[in-house]
Protein backbone atom coordinates (compact mmCIF):
# COMPACT_ATOMS: atom_id res chain seq x y z
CA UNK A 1 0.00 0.00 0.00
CA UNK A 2 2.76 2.24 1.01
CA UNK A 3 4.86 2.08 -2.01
CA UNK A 4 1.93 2.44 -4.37
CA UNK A 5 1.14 6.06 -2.25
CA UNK A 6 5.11 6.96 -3.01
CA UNK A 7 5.21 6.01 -6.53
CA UNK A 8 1.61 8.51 -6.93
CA UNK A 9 3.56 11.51 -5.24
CA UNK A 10 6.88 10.64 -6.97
CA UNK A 11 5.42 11.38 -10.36
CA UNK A 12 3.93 14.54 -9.02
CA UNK A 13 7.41 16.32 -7.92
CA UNK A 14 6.93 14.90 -3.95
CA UNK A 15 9.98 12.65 -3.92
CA UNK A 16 11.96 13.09 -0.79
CA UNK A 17 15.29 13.69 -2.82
CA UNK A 18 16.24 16.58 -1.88
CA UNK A 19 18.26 19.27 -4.50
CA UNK A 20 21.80 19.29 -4.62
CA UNK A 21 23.25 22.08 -1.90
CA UNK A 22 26.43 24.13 -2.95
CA UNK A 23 28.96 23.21 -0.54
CA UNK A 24 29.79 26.27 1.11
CA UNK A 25 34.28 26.37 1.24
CA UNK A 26 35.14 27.12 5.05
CA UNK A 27 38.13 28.57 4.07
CA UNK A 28 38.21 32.49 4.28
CA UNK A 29 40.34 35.27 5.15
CA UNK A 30 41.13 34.67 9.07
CA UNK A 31 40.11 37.58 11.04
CA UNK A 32 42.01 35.94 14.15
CA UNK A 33 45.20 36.60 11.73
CA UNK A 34 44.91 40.51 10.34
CA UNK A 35 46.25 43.57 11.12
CA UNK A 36 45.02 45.52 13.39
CA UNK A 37 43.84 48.59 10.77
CA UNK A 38 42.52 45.45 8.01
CA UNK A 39 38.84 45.16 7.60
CA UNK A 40 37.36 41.89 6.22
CA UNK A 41 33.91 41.93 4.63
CA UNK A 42 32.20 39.90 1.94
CA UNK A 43 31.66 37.02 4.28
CA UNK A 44 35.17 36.40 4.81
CA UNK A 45 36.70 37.05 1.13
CA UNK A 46 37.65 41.04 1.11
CA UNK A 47 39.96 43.06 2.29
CA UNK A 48 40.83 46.61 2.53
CA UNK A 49 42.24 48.98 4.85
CA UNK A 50 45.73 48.79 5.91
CA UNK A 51 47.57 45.91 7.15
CA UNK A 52 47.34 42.01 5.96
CA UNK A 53 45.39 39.19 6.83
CA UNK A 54 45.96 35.03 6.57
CA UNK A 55 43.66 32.34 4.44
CA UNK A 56 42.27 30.22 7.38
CA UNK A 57 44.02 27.12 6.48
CA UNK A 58 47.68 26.08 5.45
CA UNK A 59 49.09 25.14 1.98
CA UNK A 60 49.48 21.01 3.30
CA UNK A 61 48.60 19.61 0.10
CA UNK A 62 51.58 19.09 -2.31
CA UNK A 63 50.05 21.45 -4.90
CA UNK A 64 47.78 24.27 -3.98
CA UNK A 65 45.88 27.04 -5.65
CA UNK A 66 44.27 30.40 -5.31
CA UNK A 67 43.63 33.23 -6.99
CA UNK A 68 43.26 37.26 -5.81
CA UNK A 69 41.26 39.61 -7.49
CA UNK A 70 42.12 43.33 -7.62
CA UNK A 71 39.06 44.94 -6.85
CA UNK A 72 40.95 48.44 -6.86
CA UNK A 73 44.15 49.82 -7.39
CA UNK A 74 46.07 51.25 -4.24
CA UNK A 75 49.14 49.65 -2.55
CA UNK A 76 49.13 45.57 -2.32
CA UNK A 77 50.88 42.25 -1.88
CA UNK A 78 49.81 39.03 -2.38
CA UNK A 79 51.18 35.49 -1.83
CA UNK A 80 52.26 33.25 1.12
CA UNK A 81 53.54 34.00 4.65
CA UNK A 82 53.85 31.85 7.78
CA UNK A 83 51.83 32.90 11.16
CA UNK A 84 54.73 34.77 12.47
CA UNK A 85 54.44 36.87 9.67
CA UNK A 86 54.11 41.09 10.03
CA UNK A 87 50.33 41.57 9.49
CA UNK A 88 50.27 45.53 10.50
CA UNK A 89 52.19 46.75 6.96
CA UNK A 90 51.82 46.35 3.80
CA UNK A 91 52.68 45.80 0.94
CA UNK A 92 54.15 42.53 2.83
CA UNK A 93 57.92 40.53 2.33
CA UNK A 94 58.78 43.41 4.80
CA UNK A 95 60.15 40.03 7.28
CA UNK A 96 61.30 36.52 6.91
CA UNK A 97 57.82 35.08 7.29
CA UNK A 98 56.32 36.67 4.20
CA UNK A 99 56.93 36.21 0.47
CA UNK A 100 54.71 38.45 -2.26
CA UNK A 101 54.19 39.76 -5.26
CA UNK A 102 53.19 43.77 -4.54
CA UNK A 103 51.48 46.26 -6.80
CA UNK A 104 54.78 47.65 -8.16
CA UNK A 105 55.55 44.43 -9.63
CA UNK A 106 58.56 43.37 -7.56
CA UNK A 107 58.25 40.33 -5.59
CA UNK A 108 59.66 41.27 -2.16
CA UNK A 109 60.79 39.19 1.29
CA UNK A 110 63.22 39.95 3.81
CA UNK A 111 62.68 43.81 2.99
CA UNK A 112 64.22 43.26 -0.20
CA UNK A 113 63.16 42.83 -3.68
CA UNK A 114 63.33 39.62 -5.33
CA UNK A 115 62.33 40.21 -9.05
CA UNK A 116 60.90 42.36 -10.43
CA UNK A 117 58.23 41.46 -13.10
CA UNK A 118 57.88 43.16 -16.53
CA UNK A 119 53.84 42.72 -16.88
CA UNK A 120 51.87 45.60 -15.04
CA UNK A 121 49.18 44.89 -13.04
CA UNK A 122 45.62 47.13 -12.72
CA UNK A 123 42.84 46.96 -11.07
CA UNK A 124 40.64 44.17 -12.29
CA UNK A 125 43.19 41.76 -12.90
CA UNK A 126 43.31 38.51 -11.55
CA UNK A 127 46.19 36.83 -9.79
CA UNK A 128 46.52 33.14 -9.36
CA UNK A 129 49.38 31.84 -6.85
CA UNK A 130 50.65 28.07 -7.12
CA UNK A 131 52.56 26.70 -4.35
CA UNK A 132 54.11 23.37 -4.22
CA UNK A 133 56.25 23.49 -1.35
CA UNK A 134 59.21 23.98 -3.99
CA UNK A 135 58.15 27.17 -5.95
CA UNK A 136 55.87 29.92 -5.50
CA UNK A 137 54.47 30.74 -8.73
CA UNK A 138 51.94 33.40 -10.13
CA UNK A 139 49.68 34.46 -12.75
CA UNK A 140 48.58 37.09 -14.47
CA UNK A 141 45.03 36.66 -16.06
CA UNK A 142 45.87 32.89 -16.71
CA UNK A 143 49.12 33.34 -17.70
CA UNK A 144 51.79 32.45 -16.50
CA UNK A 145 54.47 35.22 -15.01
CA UNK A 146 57.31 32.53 -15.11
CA UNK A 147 59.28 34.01 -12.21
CA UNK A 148 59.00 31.88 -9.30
CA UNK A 149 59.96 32.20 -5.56
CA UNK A 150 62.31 29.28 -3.61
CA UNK A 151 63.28 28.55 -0.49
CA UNK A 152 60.38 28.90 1.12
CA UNK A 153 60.34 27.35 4.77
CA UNK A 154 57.88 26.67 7.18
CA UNK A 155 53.59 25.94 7.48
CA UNK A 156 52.69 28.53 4.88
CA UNK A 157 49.17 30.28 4.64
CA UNK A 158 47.84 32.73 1.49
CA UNK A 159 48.52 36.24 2.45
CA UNK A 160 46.84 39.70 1.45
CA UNK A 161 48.41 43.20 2.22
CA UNK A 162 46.50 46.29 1.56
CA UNK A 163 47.37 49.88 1.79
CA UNK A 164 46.31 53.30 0.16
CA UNK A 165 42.85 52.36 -0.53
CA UNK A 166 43.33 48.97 -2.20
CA UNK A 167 40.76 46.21 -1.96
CA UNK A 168 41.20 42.70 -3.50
CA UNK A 169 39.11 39.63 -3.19
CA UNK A 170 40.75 36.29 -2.33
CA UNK A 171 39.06 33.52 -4.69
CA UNK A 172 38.98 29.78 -3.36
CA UNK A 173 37.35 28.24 -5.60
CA UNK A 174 34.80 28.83 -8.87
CA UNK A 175 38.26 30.08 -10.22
CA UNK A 176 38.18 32.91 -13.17
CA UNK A 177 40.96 30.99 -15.13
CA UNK A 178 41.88 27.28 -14.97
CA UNK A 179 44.62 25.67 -12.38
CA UNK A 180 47.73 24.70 -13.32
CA UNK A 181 47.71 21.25 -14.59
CA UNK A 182 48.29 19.04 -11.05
CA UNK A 183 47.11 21.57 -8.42
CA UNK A 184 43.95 21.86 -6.91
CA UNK A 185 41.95 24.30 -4.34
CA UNK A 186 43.13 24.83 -1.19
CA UNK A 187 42.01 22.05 0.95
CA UNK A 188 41.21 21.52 4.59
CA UNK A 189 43.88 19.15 6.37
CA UNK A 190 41.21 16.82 7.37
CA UNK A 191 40.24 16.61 3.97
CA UNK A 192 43.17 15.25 2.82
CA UNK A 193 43.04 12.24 4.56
């Protein structure tokens, strides 16, 4: 009797399947690890102000991804930096704990500058960061800059910096442009298991 009664409602749209719920990524911009001028909105994926702020999580898998979109110009950094890091300047790479790629196009740690990139980057733009616990990489609009960082030490976390009235957007996943071929989103360290 029962199953007769389901299979009348199934055909009318009652079936107790339920729709498919977007998994909601708790990974955000930590506001337990931001400067003390940085203000984080958009439920966790802003920033602006002045200062920096951590992902979260950790980079733990072997190949990681993110991207950072530059909602407007102003003084930035973006990249990876360790817990110790300085999170009350920016642009960032002003310590040993940090390692970015700023708004000037230099890539910067230990107060001094790396590289310095010829592409020029505006508001707008997207940034992807790889990280593979071997080389830092980024990219510019889905291309690659081919200009990586090494010797990188240490549990490493995304990083924003934001100064002079620049706001980006940290992207988790739904990226703009495709990953590099092997990496993946940022994941969760229970999730790796």
């Amino acid at each position: 009797m029962f199953c007769c009664i389901r299979n009348c409602f199934d055909g009318l749209g009652f079936t107790s399947a339920s729709a498919p719920r977007k998994e909601i990524n708790p990974i955000l911009l930590d506001n337990t690890h931001m400067g003390h001028e940085v203000v984080i909105v958009k439920n966790g994926h802003r920033i602006c102000g002045t200062g920096g702020a951590l992902a979260s999580a950790p980079l733990v898998q072997s190949k990681s991804y993110f991207e950072v979109k530059v909602q407007q110009s102003g003084i930035w950094g973006v990249g990876i930096a360790t817990e110790n890091a300085d999170l009350n300047s920016a642009p960032g790479g002003n310590d040993q704990e940090s390692w970015v790629l700023c708004s000037d196009s230099t890539m910067r740690h230990g107060k001094e500058e790396l590289k310095k990139i010829s592409e020029t980057i505006q508001e707008g733009d997207v940034l992807g960061i790889s990280y593979d616990h071997i080389e830092l990489n980024f990219f510019l609009n889905g291309k690659p800059i081919n200009n990586p960082i090494t010797g990188i030490r240490g549990t490493v976390y995304p990083a924003l910096y934001v100064d002079d009235g620049a706001i980006l957007d940290i992207v988790l996943d739904n990226f703009h442009h495709p990953m590099p071929m092997g990496f993946e989103k940022i994941l969760i360290e229970q999730s790796l298991l």
